[in-house]
C-alpha atoms as a PDB file:
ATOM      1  CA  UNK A   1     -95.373  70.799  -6.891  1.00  0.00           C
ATOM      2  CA  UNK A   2     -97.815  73.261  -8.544  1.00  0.00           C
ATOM      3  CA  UNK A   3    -100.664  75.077  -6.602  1.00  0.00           C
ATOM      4  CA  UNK A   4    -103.133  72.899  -7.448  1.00  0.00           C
ATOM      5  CA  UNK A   5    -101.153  69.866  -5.999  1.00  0.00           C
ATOM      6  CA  UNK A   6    -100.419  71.817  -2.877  1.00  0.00           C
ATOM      7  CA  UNK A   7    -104.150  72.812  -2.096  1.00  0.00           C
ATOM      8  CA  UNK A   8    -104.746  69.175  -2.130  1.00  0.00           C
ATOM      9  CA  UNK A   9    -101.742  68.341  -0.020  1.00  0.00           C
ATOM     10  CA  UNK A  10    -102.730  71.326   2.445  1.00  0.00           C
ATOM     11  CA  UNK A  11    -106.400  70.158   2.966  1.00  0.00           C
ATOM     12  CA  UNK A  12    -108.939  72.923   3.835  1.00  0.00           C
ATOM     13  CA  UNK A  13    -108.358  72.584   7.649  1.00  0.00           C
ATOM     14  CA  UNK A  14    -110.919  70.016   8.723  1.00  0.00           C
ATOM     15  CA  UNK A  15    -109.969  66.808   9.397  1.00  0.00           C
ATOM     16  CA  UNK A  16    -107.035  65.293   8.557  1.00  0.00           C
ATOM     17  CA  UNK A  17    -104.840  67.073   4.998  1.00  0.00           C
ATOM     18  CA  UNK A  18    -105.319  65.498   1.596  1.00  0.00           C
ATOM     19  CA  UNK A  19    -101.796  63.860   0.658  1.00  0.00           C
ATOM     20  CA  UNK A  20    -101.165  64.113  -3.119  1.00  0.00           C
ATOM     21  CA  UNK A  21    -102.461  60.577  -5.293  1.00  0.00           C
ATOM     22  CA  UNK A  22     -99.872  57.968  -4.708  1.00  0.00           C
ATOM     23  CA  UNK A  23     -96.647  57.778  -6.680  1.00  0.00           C
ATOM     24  CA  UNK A  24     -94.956  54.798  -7.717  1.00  0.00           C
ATOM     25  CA  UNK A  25     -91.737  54.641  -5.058  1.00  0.00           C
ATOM     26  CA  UNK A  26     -88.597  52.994  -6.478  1.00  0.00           C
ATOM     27  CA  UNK A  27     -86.745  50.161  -4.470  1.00  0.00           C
ATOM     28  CA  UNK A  28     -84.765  52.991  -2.121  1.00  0.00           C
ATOM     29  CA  UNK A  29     -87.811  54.992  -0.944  1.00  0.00           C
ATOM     30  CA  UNK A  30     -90.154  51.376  -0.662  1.00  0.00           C
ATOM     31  CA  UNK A  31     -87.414  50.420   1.831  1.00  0.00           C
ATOM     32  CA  UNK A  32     -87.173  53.797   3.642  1.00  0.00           C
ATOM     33  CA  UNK A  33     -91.210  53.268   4.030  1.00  0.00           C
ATOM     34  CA  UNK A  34     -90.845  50.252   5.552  1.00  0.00           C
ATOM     35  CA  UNK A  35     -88.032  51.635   8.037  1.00  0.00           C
ATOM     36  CA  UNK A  36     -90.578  54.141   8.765  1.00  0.00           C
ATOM     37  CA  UNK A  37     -93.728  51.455   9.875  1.00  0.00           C
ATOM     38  CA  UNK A  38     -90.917  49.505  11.558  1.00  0.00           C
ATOM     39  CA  UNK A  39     -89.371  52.300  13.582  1.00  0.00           C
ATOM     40  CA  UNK A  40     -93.320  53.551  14.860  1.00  0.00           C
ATOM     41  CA  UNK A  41     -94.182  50.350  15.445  1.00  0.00           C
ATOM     42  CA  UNK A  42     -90.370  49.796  17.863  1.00  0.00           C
ATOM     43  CA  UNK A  43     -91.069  52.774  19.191  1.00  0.00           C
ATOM     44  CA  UNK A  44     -94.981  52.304  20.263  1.00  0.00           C
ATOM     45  CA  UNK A  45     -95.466  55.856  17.773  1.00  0.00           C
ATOM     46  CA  UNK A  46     -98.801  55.277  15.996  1.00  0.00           C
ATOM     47  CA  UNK A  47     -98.009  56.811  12.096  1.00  0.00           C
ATOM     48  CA  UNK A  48    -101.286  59.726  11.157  1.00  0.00           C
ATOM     49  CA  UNK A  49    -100.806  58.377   7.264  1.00  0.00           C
ATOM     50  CA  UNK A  50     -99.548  55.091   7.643  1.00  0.00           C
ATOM     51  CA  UNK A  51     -95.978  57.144   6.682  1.00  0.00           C
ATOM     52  CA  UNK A  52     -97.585  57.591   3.148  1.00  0.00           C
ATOM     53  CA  UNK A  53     -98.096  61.283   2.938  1.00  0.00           C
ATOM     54  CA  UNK A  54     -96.106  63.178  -0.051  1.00  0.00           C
ATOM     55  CA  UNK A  55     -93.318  63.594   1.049  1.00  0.00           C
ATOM     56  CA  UNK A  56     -90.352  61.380   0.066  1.00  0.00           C
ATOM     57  CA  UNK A  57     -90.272  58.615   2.556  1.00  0.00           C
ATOM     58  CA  UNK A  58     -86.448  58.550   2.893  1.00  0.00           C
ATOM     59  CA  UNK A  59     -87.015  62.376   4.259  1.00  0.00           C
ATOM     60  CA  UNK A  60     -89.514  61.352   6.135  1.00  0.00           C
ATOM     61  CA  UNK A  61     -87.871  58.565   8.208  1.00  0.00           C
ATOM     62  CA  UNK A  62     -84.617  61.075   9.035  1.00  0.00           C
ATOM     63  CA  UNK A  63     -86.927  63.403  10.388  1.00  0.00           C
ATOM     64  CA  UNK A  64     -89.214  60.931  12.298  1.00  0.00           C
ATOM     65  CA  UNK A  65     -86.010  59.428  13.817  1.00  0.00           C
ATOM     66  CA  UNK A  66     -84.165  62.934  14.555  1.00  0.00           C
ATOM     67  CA  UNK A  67     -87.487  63.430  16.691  1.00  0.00           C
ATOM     68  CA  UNK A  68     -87.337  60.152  17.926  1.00  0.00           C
ATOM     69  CA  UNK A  69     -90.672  59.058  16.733  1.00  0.00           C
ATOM     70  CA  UNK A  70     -92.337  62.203  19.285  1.00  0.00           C
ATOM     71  CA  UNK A  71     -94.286  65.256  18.560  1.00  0.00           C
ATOM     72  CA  UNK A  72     -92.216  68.248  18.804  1.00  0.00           C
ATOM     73  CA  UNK A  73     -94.589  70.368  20.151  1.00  0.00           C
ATOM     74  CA  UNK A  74     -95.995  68.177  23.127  1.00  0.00           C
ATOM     75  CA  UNK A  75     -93.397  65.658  23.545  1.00  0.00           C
ATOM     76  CA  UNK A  76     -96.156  62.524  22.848  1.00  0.00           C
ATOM     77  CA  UNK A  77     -95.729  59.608  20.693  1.00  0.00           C
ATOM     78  CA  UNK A  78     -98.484  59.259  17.814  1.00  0.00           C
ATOM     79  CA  UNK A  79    -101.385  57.648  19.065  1.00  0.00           C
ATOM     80  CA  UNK A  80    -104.663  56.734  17.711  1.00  0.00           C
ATOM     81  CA  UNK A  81    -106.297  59.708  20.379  1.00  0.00           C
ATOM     82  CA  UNK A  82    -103.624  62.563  19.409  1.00  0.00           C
ATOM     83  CA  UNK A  83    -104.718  61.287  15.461  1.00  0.00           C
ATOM     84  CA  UNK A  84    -100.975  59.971  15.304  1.00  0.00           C
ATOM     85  CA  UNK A  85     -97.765  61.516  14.168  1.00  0.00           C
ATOM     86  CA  UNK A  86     -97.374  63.232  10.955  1.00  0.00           C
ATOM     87  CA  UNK A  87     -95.133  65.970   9.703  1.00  0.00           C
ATOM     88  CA  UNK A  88     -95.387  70.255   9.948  1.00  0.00           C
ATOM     89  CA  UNK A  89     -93.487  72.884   7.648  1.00  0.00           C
ATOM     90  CA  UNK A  90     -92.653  75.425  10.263  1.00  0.00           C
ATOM     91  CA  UNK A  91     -92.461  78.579   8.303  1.00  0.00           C
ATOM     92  CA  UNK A  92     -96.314  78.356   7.988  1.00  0.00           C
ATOM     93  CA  UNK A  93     -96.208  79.643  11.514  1.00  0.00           C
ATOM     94  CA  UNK A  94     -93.719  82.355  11.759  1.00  0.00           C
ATOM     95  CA  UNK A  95     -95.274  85.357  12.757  1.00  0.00           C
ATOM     96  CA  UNK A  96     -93.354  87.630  10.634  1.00  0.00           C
ATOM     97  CA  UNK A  97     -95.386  87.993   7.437  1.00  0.00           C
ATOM     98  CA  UNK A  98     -92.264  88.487   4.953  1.00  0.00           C
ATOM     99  CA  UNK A  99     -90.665  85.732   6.760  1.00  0.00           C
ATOM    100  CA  UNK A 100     -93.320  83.271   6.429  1.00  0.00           C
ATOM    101  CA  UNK A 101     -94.032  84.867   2.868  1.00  0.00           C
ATOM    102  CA  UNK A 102     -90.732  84.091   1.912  1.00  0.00           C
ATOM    103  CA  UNK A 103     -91.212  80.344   2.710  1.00  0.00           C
ATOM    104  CA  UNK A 104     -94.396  79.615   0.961  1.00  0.00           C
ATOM    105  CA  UNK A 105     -92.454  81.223  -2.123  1.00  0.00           C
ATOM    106  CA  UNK A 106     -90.013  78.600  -1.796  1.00  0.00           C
ATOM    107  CA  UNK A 107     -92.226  75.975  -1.474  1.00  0.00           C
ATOM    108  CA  UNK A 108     -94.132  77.783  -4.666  1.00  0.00           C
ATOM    109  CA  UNK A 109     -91.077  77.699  -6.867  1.00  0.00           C
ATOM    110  CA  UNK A 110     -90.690  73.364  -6.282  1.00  0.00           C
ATOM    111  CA  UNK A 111     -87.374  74.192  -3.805  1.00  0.00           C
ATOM    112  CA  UNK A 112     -86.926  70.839  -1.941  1.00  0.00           C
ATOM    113  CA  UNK A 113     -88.004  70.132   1.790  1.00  0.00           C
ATOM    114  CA  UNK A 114     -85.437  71.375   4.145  1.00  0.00           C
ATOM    115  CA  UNK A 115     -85.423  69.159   7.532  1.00  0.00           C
ATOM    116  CA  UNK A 116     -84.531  71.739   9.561  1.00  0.00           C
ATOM    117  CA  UNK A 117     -87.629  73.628   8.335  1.00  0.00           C
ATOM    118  CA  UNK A 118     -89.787  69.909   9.282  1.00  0.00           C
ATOM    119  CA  UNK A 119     -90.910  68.696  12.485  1.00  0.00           C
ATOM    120  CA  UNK A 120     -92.844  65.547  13.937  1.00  0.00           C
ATOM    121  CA  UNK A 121     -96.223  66.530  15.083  1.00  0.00           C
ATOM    122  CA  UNK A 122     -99.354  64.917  16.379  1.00  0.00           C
ATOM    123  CA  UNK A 123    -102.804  66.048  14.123  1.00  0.00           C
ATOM    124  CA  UNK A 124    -104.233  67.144  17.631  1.00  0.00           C
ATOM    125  CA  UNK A 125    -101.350  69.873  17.654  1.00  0.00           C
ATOM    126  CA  UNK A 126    -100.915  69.897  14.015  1.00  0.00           C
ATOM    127  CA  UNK A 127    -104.705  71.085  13.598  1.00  0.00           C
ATOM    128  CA  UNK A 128    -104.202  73.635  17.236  1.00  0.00           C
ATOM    129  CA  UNK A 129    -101.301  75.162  15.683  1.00  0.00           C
ATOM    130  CA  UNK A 130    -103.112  75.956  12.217  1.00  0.00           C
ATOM    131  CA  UNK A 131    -106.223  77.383  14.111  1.00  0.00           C
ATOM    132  CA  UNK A 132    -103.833  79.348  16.410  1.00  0.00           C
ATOM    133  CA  UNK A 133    -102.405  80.861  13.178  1.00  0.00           C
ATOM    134  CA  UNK A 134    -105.700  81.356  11.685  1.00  0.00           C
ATOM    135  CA  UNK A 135    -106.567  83.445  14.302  1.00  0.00           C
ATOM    136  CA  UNK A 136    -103.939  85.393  14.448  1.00  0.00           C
ATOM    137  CA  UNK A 137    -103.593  86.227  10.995  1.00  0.00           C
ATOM    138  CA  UNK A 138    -106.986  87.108  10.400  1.00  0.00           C
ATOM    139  CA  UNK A 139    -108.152  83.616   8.883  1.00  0.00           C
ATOM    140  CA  UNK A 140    -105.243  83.203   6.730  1.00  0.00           C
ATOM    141  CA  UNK A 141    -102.578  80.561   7.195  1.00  0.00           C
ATOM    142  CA  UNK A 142     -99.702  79.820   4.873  1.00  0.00           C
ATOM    143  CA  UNK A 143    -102.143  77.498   2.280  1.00  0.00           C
ATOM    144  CA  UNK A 144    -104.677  80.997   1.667  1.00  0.00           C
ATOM    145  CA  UNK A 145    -101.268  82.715   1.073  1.00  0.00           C
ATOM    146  CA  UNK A 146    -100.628  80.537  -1.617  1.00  0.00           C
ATOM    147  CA  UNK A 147    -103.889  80.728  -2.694  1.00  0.00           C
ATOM    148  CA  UNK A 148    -103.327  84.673  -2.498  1.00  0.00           C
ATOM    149  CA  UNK A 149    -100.951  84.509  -4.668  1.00  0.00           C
ATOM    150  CA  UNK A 150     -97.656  85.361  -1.717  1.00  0.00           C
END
């Protein structure tokens, strides 16, 4: 993904992020999408994009159901007052600067997603957690350092 596909994915840090223009999805990821509305809608978790963000959707559903369909952060199911669940990159918030540097290069040089690096999140804690790091780096999260050039 190049930067300007990742400042759209990213958002600016208002509302809710700006997911990439659909793709077409072949007949494996269509059916992990549909695994992903069924297993929110089993598990009362209300989905922030309707599991169409940009990542692939087979990623997507291993990570929503290693989470078991809750945010990681407060322990919630998505619902339509928390802005529902959706997905965080957790180097964006290491404190470490080389550390966290050292992620958004990877994610600058097209490396694939790493689950363990992924979490389920609600966009009420999603959007706390970027402000928190905002904050405490000055104004810059993880999207101005690849802005910045990291």
């Amino acid at each position: 993904m190049d930067k300007a596909a990742l400042k759209r994915f990213a958002g600016n840090g208002d509302d809710k992020p700006n997911h990439p223009p659909k793709r077409k999805l072949n007949a494996e990821e269509r059916r992990a999408l549909f695994k992903i509305k069924e297993g929110a809608k089993k598990a009362g978790s209300y989905l922030a994009s309707g599991g169409e963000g940009g990542l692939p959707p087979s990623l997507v559903l291993g990570i929503f159901r290693r989470d078991k369909w809750r945010c990681k952060t407060c322990g919630q199911l998505g619902t339509e007052e928390n802005g529902g669940l959706e997905l965080d990159h957790k180097y964006q918030h290491i404190t470490e600067p080389k550390a966290r540097a050292k992620g958004v290069l990877a994610l600058k040089q097209g490396r694939k997603n790493d689950p363990s690096q992924i979490a389920s999140i609600c966009h009420a804690c999603h959007n706390k957690r970027h402000e928190e790091d905002r904050a405490e780096h000055g104004g810059e999260d993880a999207q101005q350092m690849l802005e910045g050039g990291a």
